[in-house]
Protein backbone atom coordinates (compact mmCIF):
# COMPACT_ATOMS: atom_id res chain seq x y z
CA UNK A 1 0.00 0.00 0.00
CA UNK A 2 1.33 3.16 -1.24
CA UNK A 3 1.19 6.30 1.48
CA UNK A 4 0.34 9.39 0.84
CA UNK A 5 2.90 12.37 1.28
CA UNK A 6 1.28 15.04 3.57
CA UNK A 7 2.33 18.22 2.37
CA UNK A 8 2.99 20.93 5.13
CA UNK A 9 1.45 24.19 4.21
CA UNK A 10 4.01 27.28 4.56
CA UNK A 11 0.82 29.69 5.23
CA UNK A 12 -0.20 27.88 8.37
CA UNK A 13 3.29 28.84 9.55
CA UNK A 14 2.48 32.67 9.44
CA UNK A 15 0.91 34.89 11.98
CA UNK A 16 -2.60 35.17 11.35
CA UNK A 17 -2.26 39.02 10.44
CA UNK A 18 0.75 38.28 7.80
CA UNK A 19 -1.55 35.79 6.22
CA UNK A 20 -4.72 38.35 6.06
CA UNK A 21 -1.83 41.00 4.65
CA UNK A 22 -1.02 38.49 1.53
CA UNK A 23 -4.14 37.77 0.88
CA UNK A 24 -5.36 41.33 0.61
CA UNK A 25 -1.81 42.36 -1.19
CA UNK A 26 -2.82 38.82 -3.90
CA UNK A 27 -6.36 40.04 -4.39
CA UNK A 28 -5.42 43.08 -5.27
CA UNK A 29 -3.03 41.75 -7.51
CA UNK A 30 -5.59 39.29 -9.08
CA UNK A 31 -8.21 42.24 -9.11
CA UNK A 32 -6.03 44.30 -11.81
CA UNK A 33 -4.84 40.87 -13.58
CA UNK A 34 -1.15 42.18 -12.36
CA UNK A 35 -0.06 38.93 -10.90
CA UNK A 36 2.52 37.94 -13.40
CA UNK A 37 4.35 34.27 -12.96
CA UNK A 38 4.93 32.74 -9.32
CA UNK A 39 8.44 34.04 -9.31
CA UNK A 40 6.95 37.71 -9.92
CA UNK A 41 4.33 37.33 -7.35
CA UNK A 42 6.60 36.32 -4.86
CA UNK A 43 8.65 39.07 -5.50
CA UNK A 44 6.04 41.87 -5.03
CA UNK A 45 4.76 40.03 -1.78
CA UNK A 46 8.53 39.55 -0.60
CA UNK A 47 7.79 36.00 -0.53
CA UNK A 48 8.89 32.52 -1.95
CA UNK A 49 7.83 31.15 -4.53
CA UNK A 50 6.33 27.93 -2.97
CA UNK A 51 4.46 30.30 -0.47
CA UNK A 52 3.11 32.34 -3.67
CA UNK A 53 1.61 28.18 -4.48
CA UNK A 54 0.55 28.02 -0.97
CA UNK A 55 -1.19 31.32 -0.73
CA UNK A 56 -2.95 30.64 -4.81
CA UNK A 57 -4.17 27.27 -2.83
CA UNK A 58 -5.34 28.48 -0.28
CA UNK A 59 -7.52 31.36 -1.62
CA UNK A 60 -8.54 28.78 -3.85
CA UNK A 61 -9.49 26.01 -2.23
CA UNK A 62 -10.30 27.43 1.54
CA UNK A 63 -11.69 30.87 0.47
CA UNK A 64 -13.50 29.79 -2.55
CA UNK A 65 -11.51 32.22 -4.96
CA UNK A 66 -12.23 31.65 -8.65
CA UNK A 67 -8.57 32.14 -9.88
CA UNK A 68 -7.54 31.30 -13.49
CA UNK A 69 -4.16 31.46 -14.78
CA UNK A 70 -3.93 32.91 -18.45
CA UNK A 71 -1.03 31.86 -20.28
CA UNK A 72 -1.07 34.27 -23.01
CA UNK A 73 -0.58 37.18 -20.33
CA UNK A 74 1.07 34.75 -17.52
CA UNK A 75 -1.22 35.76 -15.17
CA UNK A 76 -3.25 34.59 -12.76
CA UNK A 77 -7.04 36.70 -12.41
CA UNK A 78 -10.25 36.23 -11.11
CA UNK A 79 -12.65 34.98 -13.58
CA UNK A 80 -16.16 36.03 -12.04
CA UNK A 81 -17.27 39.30 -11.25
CA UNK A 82 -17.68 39.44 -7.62
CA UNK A 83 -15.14 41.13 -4.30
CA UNK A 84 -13.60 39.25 -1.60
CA UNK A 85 -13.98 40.45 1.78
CA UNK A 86 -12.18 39.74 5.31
CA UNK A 87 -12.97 42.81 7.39
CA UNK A 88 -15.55 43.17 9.91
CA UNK A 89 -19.37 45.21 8.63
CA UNK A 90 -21.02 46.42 11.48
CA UNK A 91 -24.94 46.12 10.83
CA UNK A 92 -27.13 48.79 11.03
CA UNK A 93 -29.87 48.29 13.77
């Protein structure tokens, strides 16, 4: 029987504020389909480059993210309309 390699996550090793502070800084990136490759994105976040896979994951898989890479303009983007949000609304009573 053939066992699985359990990959360690490099996110889950930041402080819960860095973590909030990439993904807003790779939203915004993905917003203005400015991403570029992995190697660029980790250098505009000051990260590495399996991070930058980490944080793509994450968004995508544990935040729902619609991310699509285009290979024409190697770049990653959103492809649906639609804003991710993190902060706190206060509701009006």
């Amino acid at each position: 029987m053939e066992r699985k390699k359990i990959r360690f996550h490099k996110m889950t090793s930041l402080g819960f504020r860095r973590q909030l502070e990439l993904v807003r800084e790779m939203n915004s990136l993905l917003e203005t389909r400015n991403t570029g490759s992995l190697e660029e994105i980790a250098l505009a976040l000051n990260i590495s480059e399996e991070l930058a896979i980490d944080l793509l994951v994450t968004m995508i898989k544990t935040m729902g993210c619609p991310v699509m890479y285009d290979s024409i303009a190697k770049s990653y983007y959103y492809n649906q309309t639609g804003k991710l949000q993190i902060d706190f609304v206060k509701k009006d009573e």
